[in-house]
C-alpha atoms as a PDB file:
ATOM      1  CA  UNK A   1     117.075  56.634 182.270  1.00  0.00           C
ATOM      2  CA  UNK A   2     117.661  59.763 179.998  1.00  0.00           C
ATOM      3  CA  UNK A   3     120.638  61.525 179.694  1.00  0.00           C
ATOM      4  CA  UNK A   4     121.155  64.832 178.328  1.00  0.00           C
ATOM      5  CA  UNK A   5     122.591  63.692 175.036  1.00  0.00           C
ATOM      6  CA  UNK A   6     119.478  62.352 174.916  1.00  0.00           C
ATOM      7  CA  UNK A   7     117.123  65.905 175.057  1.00  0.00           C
ATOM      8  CA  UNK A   8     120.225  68.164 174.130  1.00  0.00           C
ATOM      9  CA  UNK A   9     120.277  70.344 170.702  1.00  0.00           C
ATOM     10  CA  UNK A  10     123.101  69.111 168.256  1.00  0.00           C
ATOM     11  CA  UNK A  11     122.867  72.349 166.141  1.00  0.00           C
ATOM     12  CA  UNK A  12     124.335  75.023 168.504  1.00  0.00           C
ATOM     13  CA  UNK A  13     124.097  78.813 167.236  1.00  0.00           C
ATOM     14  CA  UNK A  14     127.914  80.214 167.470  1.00  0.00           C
ATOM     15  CA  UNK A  15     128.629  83.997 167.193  1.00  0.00           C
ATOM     16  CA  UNK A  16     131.777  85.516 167.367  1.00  0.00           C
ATOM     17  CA  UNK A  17     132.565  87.843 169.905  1.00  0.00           C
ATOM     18  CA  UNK A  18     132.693  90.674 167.638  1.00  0.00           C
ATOM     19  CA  UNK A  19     129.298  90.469 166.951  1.00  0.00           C
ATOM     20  CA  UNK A  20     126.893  93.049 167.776  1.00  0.00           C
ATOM     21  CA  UNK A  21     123.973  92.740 170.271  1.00  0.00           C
ATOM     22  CA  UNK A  22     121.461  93.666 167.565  1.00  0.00           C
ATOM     23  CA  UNK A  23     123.292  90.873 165.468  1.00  0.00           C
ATOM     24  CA  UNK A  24     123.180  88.510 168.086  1.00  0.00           C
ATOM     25  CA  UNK A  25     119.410  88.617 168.999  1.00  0.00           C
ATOM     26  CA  UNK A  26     118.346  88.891 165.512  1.00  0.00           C
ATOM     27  CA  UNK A  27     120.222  85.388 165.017  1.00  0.00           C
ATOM     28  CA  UNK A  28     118.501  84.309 168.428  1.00  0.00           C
ATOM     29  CA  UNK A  29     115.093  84.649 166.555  1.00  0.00           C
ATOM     30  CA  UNK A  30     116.126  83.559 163.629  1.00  0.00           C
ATOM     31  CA  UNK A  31     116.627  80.121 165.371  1.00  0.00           C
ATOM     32  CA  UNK A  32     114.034  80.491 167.717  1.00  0.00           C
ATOM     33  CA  UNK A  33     116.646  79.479 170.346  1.00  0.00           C
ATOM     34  CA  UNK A  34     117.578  81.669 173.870  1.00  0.00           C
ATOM     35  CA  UNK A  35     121.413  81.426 173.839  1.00  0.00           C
ATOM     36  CA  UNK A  36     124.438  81.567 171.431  1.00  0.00           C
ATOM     37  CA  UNK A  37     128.085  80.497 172.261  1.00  0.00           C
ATOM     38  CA  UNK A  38     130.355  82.944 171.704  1.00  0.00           C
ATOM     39  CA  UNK A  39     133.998  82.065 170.153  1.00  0.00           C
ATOM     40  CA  UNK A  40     136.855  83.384 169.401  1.00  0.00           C
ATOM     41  CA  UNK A  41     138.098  83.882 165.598  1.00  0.00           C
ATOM     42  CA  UNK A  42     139.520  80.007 166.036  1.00  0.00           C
ATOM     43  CA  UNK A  43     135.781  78.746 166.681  1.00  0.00           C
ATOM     44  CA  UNK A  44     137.070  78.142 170.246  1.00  0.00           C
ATOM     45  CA  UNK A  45     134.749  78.769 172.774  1.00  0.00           C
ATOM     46  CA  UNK A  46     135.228  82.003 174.705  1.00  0.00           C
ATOM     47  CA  UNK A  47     131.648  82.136 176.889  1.00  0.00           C
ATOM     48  CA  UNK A  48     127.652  82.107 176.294  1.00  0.00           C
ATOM     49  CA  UNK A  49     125.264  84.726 175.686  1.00  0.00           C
ATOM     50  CA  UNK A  50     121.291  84.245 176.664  1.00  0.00           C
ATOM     51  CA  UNK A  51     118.264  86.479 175.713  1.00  0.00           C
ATOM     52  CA  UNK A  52     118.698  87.466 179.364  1.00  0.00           C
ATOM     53  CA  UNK A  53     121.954  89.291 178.742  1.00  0.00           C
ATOM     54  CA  UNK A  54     120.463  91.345 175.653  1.00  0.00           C
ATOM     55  CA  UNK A  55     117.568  92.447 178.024  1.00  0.00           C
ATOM     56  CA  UNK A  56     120.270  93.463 180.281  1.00  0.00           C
ATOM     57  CA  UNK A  57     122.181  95.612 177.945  1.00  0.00           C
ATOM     58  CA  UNK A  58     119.003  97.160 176.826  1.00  0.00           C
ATOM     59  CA  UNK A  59     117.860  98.076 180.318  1.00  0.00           C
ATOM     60  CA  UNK A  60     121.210  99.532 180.693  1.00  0.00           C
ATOM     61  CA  UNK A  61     120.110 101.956 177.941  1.00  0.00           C
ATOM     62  CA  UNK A  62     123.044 100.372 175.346  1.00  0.00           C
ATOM     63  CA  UNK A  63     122.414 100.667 171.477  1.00  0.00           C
ATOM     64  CA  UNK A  64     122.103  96.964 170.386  1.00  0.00           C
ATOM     65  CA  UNK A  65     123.943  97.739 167.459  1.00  0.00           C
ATOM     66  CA  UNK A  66     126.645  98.940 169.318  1.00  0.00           C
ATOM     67  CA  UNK A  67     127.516  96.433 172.191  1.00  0.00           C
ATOM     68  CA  UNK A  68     129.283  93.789 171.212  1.00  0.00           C
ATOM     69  CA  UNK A  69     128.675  89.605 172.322  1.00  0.00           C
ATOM     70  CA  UNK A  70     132.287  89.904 173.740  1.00  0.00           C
ATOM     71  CA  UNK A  71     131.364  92.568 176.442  1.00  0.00           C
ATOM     72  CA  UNK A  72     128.174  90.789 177.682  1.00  0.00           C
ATOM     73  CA  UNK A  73     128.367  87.330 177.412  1.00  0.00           C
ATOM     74  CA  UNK A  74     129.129  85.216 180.181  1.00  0.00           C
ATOM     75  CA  UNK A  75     132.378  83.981 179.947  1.00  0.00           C
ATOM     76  CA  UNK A  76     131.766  81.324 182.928  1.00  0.00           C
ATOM     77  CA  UNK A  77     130.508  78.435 180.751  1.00  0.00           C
ATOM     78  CA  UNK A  78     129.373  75.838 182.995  1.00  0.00           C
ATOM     79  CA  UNK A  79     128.806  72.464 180.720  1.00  0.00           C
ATOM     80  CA  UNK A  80     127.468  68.949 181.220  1.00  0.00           C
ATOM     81  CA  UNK A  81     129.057  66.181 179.842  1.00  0.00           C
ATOM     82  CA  UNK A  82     126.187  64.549 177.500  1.00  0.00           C
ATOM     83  CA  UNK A  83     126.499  60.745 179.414  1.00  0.00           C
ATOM     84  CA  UNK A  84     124.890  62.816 182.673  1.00  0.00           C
ATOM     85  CA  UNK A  85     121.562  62.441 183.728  1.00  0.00           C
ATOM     86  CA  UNK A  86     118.952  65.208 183.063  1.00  0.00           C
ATOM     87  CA  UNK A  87     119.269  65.267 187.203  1.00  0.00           C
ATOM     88  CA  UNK A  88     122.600  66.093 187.156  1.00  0.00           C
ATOM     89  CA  UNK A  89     122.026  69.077 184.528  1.00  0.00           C
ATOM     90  CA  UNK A  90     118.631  70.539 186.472  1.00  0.00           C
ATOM     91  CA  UNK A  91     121.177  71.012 189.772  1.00  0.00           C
ATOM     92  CA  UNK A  92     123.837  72.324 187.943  1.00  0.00           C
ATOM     93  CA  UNK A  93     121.341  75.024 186.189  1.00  0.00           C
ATOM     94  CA  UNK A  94     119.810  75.319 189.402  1.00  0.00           C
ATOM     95  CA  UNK A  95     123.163  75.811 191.805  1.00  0.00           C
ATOM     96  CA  UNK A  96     124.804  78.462 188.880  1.00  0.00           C
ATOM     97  CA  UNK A  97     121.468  80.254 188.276  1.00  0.00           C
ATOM     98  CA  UNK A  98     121.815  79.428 184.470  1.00  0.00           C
ATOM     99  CA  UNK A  99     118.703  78.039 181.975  1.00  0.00           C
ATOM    100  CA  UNK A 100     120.952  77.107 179.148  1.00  0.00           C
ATOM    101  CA  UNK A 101     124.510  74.304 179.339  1.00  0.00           C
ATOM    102  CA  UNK A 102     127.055  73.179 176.831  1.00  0.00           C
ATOM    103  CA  UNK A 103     127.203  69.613 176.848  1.00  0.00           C
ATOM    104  CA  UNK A 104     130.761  67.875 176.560  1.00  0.00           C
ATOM    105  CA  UNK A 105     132.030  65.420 175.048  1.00  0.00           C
ATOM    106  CA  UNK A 106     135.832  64.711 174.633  1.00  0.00           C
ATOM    107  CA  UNK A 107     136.297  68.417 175.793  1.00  0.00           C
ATOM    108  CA  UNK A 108     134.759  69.789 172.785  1.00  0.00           C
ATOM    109  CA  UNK A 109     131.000  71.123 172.878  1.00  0.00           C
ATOM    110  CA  UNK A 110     128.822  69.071 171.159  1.00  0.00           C
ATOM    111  CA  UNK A 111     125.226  70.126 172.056  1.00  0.00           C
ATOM    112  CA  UNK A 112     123.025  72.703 174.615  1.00  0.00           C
ATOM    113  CA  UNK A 113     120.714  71.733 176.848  1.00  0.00           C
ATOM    114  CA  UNK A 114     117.856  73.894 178.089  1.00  0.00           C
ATOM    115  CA  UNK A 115     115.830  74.149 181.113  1.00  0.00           C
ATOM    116  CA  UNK A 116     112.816  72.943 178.621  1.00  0.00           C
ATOM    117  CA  UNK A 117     114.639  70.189 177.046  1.00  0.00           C
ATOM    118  CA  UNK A 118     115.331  68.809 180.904  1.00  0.00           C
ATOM    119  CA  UNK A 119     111.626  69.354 180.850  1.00  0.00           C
ATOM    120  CA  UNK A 120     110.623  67.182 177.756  1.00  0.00           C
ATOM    121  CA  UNK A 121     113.193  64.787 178.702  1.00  0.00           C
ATOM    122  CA  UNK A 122     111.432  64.641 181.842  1.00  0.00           C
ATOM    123  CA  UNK A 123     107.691  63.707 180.694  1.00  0.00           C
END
């Protein structure tokens, strides 16, 4: 049986909290990726930010240049530890309303997970 350690990404995209909207979705496709953890200026891990909240800035008429990751991230971070199955993860996602996890491991953050890497892992 997969697990998401399995189907998770190992190279997460970090921005600090400082960093501008504009900055952060320009980084976004850069990577070709739909979420960035945010940290703190300790590489700590303060929240998450999705393509999802840049649309929402936008349609609340912000400048991207001028909003910063800190203001619109989501500092709920609801993770997965990487040993659980890709079952596990889909209900989580499902039951917050999220499409992208941390994964875990040793209390440190070690991966992401996406609604189409439970996909893949799924096939």
């Amino acid at each position: 049986m997969a697990t998401v350690g399995d189907v998770m990404t190992t190279d997460i995209l970090t921005v600090p909290s400082t960093s501008t909207l504009g900055e952060v979705a320009r980084r976004l496709r850069a990577r070709n990726v739909g979420s960035a953890v945010v940290v703190d200026d300790a590489e700590q891990p303060l929240g998450i930010i999705t393509d999802r909240e840049l649309v929402d800035s936008v349609a609340a008429s912000r400048n991207p240049d001028q909003g910063q990751a800190g203001s619109w991230m989501r500092p709920e971070m609801w993770s997965v530890d990487r040993g659980s199955s890709l079952e596990e993860a889909s209900a989580l996602m499902r039951d917050a309303n999220v499409r992208h996890l941390p994964v875990t491991a040793d209390g440190r953050v070690v991966g992401i997970v996406s609604i189409r890497d439970l996909l893949v892992g799924k096939l």
